[in-house]
Protein backbone atom coordinates (compact mmCIF):
# COMPACT_ATOMS: atom_id res chain seq x y z
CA UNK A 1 196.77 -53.14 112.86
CA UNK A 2 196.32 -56.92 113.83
CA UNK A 3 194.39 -58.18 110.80
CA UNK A 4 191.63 -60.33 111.54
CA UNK A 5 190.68 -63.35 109.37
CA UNK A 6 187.39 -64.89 110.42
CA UNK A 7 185.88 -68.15 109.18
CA UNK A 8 182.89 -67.29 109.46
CA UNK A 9 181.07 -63.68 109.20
CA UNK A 10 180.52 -62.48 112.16
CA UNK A 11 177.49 -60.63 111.57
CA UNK A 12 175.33 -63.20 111.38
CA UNK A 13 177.45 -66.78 111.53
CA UNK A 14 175.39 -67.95 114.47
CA UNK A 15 172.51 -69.51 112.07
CA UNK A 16 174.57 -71.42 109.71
CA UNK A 17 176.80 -74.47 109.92
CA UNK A 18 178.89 -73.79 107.55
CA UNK A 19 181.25 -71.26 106.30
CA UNK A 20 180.13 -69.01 103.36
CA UNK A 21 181.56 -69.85 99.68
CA UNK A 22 185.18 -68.39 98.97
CA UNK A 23 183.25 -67.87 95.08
CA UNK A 24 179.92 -66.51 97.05
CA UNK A 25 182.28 -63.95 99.63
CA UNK A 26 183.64 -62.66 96.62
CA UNK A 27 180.45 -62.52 94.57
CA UNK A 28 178.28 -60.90 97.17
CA UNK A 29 181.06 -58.29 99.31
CA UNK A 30 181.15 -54.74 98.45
CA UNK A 31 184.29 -53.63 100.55
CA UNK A 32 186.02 -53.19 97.78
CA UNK A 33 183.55 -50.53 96.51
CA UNK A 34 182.00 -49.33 99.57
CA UNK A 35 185.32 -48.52 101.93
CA UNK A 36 184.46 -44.72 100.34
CA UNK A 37 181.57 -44.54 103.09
CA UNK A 38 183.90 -45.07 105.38
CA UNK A 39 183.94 -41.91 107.07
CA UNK A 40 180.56 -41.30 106.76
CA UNK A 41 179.79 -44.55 108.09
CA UNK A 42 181.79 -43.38 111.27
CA UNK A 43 179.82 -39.72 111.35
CA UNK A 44 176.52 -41.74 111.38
CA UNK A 45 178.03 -44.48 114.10
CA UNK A 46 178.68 -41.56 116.73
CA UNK A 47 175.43 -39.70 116.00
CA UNK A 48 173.81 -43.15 116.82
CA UNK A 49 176.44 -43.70 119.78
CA UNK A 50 175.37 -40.36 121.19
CA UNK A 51 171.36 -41.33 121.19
CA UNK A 52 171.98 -44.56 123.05
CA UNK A 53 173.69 -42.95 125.43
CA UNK A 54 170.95 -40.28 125.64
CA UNK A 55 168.07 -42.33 125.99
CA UNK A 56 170.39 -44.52 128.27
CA UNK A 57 171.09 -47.83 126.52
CA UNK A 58 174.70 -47.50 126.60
CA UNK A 59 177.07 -46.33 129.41
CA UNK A 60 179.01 -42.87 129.25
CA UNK A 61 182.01 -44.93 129.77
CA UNK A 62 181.04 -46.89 126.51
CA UNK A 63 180.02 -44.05 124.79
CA UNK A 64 183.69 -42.26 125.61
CA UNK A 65 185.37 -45.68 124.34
CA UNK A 66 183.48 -45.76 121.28
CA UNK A 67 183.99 -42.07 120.43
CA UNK A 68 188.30 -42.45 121.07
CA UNK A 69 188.42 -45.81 119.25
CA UNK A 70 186.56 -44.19 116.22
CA UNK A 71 188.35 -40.97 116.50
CA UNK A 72 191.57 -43.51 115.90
CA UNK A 73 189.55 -45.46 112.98
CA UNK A 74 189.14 -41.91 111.43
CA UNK A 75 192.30 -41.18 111.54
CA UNK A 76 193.48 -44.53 109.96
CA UNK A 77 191.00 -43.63 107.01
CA UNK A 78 192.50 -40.48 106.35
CA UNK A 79 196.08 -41.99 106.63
CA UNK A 80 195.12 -44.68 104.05
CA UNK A 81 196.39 -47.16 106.80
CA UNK A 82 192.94 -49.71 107.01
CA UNK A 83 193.25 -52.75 105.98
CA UNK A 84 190.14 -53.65 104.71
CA UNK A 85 189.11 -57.17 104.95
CA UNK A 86 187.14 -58.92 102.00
CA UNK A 87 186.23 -61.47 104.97
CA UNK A 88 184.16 -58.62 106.89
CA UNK A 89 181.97 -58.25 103.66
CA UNK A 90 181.69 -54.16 103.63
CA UNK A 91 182.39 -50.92 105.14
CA UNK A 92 179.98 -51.83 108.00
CA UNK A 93 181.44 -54.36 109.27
CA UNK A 94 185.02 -53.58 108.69
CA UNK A 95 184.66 -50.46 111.44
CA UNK A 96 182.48 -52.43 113.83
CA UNK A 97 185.38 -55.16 114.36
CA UNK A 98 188.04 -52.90 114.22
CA UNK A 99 186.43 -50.72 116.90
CA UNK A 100 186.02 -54.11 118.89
CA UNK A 101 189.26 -54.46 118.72
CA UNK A 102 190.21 -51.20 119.80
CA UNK A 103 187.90 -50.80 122.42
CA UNK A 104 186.68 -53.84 123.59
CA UNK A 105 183.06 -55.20 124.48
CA UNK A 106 181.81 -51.09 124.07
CA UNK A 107 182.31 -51.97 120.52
CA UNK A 108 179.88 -54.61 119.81
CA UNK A 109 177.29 -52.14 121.69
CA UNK A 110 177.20 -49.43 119.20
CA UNK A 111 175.28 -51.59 116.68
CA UNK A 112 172.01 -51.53 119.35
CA UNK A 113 168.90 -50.25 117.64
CA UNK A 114 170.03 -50.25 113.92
CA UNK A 115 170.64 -52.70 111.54
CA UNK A 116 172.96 -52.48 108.34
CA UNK A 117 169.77 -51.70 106.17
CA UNK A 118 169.37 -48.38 108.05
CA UNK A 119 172.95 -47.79 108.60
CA UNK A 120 173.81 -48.39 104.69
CA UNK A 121 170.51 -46.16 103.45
CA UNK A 122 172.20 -43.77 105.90
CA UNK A 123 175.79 -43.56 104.86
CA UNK A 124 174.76 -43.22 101.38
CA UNK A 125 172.41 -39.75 102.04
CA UNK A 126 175.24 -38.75 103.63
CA UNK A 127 177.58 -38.95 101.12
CA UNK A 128 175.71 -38.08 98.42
CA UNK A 129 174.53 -34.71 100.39
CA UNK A 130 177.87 -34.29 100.28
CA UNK A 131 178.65 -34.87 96.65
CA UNK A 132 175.64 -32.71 95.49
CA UNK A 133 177.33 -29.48 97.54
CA UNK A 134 180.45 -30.25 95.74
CA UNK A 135 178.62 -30.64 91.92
CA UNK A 136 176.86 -27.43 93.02
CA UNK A 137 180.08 -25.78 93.62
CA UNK A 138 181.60 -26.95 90.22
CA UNK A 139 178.47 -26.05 88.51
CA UNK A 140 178.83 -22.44 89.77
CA UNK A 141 182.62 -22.22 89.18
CA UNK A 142 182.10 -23.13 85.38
CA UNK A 143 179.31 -20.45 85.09
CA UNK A 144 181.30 -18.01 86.16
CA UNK A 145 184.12 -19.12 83.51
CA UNK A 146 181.08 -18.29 80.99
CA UNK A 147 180.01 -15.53 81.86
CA UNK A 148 183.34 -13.87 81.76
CA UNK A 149 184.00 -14.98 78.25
CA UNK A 150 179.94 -13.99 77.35
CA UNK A 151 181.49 -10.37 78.57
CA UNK A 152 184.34 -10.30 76.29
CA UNK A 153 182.40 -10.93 73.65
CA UNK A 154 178.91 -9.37 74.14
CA UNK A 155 179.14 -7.87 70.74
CA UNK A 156 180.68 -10.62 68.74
CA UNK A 157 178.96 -11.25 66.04
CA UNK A 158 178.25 -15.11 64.75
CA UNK A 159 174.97 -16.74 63.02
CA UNK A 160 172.48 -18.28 65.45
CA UNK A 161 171.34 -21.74 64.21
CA UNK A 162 168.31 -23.65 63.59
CA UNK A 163 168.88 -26.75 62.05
CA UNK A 164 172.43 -26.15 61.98
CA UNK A 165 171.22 -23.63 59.15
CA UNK A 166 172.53 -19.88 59.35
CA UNK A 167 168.90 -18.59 60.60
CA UNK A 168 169.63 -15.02 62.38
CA UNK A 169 172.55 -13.31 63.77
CA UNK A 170 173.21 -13.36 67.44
CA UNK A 171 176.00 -12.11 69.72
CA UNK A 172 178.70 -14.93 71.34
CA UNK A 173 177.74 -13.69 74.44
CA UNK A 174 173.94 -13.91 74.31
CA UNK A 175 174.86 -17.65 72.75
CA UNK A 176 177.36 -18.48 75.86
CA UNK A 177 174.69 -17.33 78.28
CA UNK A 178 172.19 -20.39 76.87
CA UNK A 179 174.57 -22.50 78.76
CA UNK A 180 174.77 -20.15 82.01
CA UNK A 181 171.12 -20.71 81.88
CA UNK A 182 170.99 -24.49 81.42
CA UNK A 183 173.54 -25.04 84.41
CA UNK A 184 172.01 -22.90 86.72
CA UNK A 185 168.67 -25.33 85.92
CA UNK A 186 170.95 -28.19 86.79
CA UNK A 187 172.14 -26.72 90.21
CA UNK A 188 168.53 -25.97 91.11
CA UNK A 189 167.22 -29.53 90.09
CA UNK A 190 170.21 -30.90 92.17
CA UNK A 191 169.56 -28.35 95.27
CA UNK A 192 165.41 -29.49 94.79
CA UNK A 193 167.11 -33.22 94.72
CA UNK A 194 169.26 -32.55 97.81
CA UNK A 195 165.91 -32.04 99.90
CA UNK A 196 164.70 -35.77 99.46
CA UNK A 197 167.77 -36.54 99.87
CA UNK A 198 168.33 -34.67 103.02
CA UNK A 199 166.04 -37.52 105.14
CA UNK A 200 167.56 -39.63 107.71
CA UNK A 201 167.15 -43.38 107.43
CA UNK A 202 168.70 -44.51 110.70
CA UNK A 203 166.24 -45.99 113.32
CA UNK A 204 164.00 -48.45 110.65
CA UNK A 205 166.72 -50.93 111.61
CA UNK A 206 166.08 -53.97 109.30
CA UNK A 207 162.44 -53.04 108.07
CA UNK A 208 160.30 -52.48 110.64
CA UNK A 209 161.92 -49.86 113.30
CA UNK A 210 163.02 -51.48 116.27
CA UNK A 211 161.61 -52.26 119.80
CA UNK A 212 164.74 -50.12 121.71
CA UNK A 213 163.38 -46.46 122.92
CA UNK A 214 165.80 -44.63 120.13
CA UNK A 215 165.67 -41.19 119.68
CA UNK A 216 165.59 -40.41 115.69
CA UNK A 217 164.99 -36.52 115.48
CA UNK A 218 167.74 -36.17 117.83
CA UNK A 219 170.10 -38.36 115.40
CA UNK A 220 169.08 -36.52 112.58
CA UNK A 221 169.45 -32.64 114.04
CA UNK A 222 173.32 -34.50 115.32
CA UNK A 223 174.01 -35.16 111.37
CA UNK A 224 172.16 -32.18 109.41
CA UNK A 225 169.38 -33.75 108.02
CA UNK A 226 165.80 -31.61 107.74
CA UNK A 227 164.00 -34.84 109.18
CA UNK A 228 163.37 -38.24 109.79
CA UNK A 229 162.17 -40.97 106.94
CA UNK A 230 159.03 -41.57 108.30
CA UNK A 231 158.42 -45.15 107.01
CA UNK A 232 160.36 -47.72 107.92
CA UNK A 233 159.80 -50.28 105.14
CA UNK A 234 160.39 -47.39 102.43
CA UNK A 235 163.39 -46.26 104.39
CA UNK A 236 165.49 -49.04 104.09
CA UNK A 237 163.92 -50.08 100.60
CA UNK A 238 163.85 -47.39 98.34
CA UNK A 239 166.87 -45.64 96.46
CA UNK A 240 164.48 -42.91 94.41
CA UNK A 241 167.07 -40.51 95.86
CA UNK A 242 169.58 -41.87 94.06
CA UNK A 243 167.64 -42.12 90.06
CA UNK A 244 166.71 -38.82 90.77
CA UNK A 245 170.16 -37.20 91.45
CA UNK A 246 171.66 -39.39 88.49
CA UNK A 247 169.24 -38.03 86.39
CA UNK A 248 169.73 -34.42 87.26
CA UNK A 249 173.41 -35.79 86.40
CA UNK A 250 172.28 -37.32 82.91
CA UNK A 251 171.17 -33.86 82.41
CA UNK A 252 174.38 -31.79 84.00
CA UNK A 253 175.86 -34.14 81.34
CA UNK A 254 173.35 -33.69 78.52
CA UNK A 255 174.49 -29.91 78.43
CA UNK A 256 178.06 -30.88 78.97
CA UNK A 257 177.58 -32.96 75.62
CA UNK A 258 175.94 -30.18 73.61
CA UNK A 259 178.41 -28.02 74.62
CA UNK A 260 180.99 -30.08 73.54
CA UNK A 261 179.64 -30.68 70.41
CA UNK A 262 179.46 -27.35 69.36
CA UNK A 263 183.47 -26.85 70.48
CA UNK A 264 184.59 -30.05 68.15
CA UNK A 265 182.12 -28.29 65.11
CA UNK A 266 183.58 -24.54 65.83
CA UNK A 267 187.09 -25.93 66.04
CA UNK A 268 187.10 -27.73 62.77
CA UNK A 269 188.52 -25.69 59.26
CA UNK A 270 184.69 -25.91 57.94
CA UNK A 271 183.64 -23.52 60.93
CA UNK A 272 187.41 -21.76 62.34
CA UNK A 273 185.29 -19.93 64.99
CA UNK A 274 187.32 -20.73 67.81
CA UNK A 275 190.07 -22.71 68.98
CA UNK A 276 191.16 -24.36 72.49
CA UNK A 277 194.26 -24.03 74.49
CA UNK A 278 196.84 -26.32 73.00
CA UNK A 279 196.96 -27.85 76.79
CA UNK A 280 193.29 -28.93 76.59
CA UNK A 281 193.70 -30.67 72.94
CA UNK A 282 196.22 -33.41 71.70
CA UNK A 283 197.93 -34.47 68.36
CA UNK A 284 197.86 -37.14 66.15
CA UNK A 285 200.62 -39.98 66.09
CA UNK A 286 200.56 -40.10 62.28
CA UNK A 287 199.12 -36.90 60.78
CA UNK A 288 201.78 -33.96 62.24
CA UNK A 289 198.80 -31.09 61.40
CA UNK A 290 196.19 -32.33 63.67
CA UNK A 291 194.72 -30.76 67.02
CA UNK A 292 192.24 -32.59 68.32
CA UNK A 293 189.30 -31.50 70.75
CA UNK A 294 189.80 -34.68 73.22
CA UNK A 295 188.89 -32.99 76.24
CA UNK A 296 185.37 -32.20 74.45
CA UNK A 297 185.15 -35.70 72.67
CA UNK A 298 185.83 -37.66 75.74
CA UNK A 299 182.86 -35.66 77.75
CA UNK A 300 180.51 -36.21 74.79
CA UNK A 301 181.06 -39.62 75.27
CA UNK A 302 181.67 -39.89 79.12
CA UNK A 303 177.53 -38.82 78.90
CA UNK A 304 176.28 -41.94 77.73
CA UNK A 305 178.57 -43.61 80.93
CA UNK A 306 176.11 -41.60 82.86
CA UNK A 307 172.91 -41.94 81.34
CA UNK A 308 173.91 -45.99 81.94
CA UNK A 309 174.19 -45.49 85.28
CA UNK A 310 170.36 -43.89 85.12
CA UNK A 311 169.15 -46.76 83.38
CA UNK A 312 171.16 -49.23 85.29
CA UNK A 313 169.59 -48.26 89.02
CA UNK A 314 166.18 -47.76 87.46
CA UNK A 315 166.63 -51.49 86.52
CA UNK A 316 167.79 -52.38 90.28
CA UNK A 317 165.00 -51.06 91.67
CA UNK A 318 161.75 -51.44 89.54
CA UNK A 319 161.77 -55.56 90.41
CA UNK A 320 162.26 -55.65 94.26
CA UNK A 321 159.45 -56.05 96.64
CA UNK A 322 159.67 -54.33 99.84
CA UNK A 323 161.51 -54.02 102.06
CA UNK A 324 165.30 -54.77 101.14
CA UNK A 325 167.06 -56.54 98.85
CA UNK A 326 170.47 -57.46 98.42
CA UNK A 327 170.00 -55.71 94.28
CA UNK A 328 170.49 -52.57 96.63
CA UNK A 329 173.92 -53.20 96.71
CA UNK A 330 174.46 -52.62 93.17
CA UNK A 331 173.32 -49.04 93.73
CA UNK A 332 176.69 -47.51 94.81
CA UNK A 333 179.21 -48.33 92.08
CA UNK A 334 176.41 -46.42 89.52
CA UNK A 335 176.17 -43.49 91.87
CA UNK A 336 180.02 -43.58 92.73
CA UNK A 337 180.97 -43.01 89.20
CA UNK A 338 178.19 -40.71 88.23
CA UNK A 339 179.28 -38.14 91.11
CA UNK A 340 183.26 -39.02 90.16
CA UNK A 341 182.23 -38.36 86.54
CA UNK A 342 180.36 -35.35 86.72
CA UNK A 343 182.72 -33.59 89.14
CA UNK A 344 185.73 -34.47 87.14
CA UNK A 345 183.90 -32.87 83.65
CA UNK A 346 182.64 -30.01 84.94
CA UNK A 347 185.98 -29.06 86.69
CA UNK A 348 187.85 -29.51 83.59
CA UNK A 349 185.15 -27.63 81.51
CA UNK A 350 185.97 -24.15 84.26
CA UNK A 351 189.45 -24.28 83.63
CA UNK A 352 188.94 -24.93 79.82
CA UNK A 353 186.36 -22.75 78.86
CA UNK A 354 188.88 -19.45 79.85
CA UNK A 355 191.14 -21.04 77.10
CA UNK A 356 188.49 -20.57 74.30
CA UNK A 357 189.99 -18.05 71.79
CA UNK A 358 187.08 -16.69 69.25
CA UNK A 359 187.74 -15.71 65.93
CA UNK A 360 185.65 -12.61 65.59
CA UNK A 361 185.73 -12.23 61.66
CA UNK A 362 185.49 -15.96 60.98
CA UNK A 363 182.17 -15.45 62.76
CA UNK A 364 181.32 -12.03 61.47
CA UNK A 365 181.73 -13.84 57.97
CA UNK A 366 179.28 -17.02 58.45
CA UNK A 367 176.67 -14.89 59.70
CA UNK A 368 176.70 -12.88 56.54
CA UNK A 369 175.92 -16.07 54.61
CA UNK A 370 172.32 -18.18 54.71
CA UNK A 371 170.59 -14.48 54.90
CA UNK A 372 170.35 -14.55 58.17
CA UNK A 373 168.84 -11.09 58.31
CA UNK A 374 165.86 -11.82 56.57
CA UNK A 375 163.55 -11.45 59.33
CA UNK A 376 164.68 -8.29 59.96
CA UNK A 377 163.33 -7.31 56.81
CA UNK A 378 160.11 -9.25 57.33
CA UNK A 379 159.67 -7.16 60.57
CA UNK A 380 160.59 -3.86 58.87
CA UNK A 381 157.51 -4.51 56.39
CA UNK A 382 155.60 -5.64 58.80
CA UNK A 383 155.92 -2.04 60.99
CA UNK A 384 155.61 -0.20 57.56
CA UNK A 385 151.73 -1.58 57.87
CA UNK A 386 152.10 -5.49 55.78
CA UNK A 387 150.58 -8.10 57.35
CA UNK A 388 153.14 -10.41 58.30
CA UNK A 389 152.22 -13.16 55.46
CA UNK A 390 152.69 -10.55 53.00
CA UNK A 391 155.82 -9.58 54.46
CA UNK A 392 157.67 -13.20 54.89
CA UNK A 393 156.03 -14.08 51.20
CA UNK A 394 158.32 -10.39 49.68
CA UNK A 395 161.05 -11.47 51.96
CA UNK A 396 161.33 -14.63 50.25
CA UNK A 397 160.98 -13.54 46.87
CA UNK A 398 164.11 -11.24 47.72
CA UNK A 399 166.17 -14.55 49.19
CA UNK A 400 165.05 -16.29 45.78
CA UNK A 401 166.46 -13.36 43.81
CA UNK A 402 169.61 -13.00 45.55
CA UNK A 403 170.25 -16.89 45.47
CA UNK A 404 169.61 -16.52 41.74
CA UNK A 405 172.13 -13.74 41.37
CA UNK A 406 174.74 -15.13 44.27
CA UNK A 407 174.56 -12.09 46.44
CA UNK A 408 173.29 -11.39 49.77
CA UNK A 409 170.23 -9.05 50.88
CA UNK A 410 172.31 -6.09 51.61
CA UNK A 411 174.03 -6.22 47.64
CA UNK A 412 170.15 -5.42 46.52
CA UNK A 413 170.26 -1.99 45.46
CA UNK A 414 167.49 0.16 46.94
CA UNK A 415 165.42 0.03 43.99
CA UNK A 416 165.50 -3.78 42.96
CA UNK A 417 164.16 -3.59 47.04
CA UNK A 418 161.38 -1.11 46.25
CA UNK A 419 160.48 -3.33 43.33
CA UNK A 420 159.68 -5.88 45.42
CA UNK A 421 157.44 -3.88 48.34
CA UNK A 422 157.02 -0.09 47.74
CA UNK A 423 156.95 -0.07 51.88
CA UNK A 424 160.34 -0.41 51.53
CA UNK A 425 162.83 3.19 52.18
CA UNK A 426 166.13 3.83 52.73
CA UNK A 427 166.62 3.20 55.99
CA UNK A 428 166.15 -0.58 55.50
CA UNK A 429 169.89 -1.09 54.93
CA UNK A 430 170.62 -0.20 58.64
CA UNK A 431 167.85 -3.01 59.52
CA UNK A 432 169.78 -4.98 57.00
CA UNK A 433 172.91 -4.89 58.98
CA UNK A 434 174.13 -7.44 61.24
CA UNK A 435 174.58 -5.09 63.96
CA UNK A 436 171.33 -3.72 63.61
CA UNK A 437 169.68 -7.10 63.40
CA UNK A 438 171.39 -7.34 66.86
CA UNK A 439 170.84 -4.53 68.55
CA UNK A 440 167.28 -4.24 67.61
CA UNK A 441 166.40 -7.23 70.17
CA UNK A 442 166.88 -5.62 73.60
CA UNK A 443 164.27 -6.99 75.26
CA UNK A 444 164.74 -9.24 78.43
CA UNK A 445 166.19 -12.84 77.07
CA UNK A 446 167.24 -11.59 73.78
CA UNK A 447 170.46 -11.13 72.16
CA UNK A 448 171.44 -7.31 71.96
CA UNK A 449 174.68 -6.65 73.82
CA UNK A 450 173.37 -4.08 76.17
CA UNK A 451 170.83 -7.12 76.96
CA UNK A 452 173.68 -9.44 77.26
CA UNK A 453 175.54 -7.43 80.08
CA UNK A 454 172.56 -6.64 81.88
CA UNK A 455 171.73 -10.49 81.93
CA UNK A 456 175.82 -11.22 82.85
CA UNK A 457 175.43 -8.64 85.35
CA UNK A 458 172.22 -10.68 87.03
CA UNK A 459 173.78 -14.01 87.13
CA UNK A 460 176.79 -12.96 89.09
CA UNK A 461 174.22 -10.99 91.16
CA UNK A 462 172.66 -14.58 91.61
CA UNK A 463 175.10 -17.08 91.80
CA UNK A 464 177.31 -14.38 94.57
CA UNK A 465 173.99 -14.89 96.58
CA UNK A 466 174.08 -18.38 96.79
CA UNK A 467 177.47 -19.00 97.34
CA UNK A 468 176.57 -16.59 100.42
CA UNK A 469 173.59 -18.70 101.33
CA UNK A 470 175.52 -21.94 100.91
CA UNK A 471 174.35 -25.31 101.65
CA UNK A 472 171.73 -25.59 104.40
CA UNK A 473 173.61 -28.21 106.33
């Protein structure tokens, strides 16, 4: 490739008299961000190519030239072979003058109708459509990961929290499936996000459409998207599309964090209910005993990177009257590394999560501590005829007792129970248990383990019918 070294930019060098700052070219260009629309950039240019031939502003012999010489620009992308000028500003302009050169005059044609403020808003929906098919994917992979591991242990045994206090016993499974249920809310907020997104830009030109007789539906049926942006001012002006997917990403990461933060407690010697993979932890240099959660430490804190990004395009935006601003261009390198973040966590979290060993009797053990079936005995009063009050008021006369005597509910013998409430027979002891406690909440959403495989058993069900449906366009 002949590299081309301009001295002035040849987008718009006509009106000025003097070449632009080497300090302000570097300042203001984005190539060396924005080259990652390239190809994007080119499936926009020949949707766009296509219409002016339609409505018959360009030739078919241009519109041939332009599709070979980007078919060869493609090609170049792919082969990591463009050498991409800091002179040319971005992405934009870098293709339009190496198409020229390629092609000829047919290449300076192709930018008719459109400006850079369309054609960026563009590229970036494009993209990002993209990107939110391939989160989607990675979302659906890693609950799949869970809900294997929720089977294996649908009747594993470990002390639900509140507080991180030992409230009442739940199964691994049931607790595992809190997070099936949290991603799949993040995949739907990022499918309800893709829609907005899904809204072609092309056609406003610089802000206020242009006077050319351009065809826009037919661009935007050409490049998948559900419709047109049917204002041209907001078109090239607003990024909402872009806060809103990197805040469905603050919260992909939000449950990414939580997540982790129960791995790093669970791994520890206080806790020893699980452990990780040894290839998913590392060592210390100075302490030979250590094995350290990094993968789930470094997401924890790779979340705040995102929920930066949030506040940092919030920021761009909320100051800028319409129509466009050059702020705009400080929307990618947010929304580049929230997509590169996300997708690089959540692919790391499928492939980890299979590695999770459980420690069933280090589990069984901490939920027999903290009482944790003491509702169970409230609700076993309660269906002997005691008003609830009554019921929680002996219940915690018991707890006082047995932390007085160091012992847990199920030490009482049956008649330092019936001392307390004459409602109470012997069949509370099977109430008392933790697998009773457990089983005895079958109902939809709750933790029994024949609920637990009929709820794994509905979100493969779900998530094998929209990997069937798969992305509209």
């Amino acid at each position: 490739m002949t590299e081309h070294h301009p001295k002035k930019n040849e987008a718009w060098s006509g009106r000025f008299t003097e070449p632009i700052a080497e300090l302000v070219k570097r300042y203001t260009g984005s190539i060396g961000f924005d080259q990652r629309l390239a190809l994007v950039d080119i499936e926009g240019s020949l949707a766009h190519a296509e219409m002016l031939h339609h409505v018959g502003l360009i030739s078919a012999a241009d519109l041939a030239a332009i599709e070979a010489g980007m078919a060869q620009i493609r090609e170049d992308v792919r082969a990591g072979r463009i050498v991409w000028s800091e002179e040319l500003e971005d992405v934009h302009m870098n293709i339009e003058r190496r198409l020229t050169e390629l092609i000829g005059e047919a290449g300076k044609r192709l930018h008719t109708g459109r400006s850079r403020n369309d054609q960026v808003a563009t590229d970036i929906r494009l993209w990002l459509r993209g990107a939110i098919d391939e989160i989607g994917a990675a979302l659906t992979t890693l609950q799949r990961a869970l809900l294997d591991l929720a089977a294996a242990h649908a009747e594993t045994i470990l002390p639900g929290f509140t507080h991180l206090q030992v409230a009442q016993p739940v199964t691994y499974g049931h607790h595992l499936l809190a997070y099936v249920e949290m991603f799949s809310r993040d995949a739907e907020r990022l499918a309800d996000c893709r829609k907005r997104v899904n809204r072609l830009p092309l056609g406003a030109a610089a802000l206020a459409g242009t006077t050319f007789p351009i065809d826009r539906e037919r661009v935007a049926r050409r490049l998948g998207f559900d419709g047109v942006c049917r204002n041209s001012l907001d078109a090239v002006a607003d990024r909402d599309f872009a806060v809103e997917f990197v805040a469905a990403c603050a919260l992909v990461m939000t449950h990414i964090s939580r997540f982790s933060e129960e791995i790093v407690l669970w791994m520890s010697p206080q806790f020893g209910f699980i452990d990780l993979a040894d290839r998913y932890c590392t060592g210390s240099s100075i302490m030979p005993q250590k094995k350290n959660p990094d993968v789930a430490e470094l997401a924890r804190g790779k979340s705040g990177r995102v929920f930066g990004h949030l506040m940092a395009l919030l920021t761009i935006l909320k100051g800028q009257p319409l129509a466009y601003n050059k702020d705009n261009q400080e929307d990618k390198e947010p929304l580049f590394d929230s997509v590169d973040t996300v997708l690089a966590t959540l692919r790391i979290f499928a492939e980890m999560v299979p590695g999770i060993h459980v420690h069933h009797e280090a589990m069984r053990a901490a939920a027999l501590k903290g009482f944790a079936t003491a509702t169970d005995l409230a609700d076993y009063l309660v269906r002997a005829g005691v008003a609830f009050r009554d019921a929680h008021e002996t219940v915690a006369r018991a707890v006082l007792l047995c932390v007085e005597r160091g012992i847990d509910l199920t030490d009482l013998s049956l008649p330092e129970l019936q001392s307390l409430s004459g409602h109470i027979q012997a069949d509370v002891y099977a109430v008392l248990s933790l697998e009773g406690s457990v089983a005895a909440r079958s109902h939809i959403g709750a933790t029994a383990p024949m609920r637990v495989r009929a709820e794994i058993a509905w979100h493969r069900a779900r998530l094998d019918a929209a990997s069937e449906a798969g992305p509209k366009s």
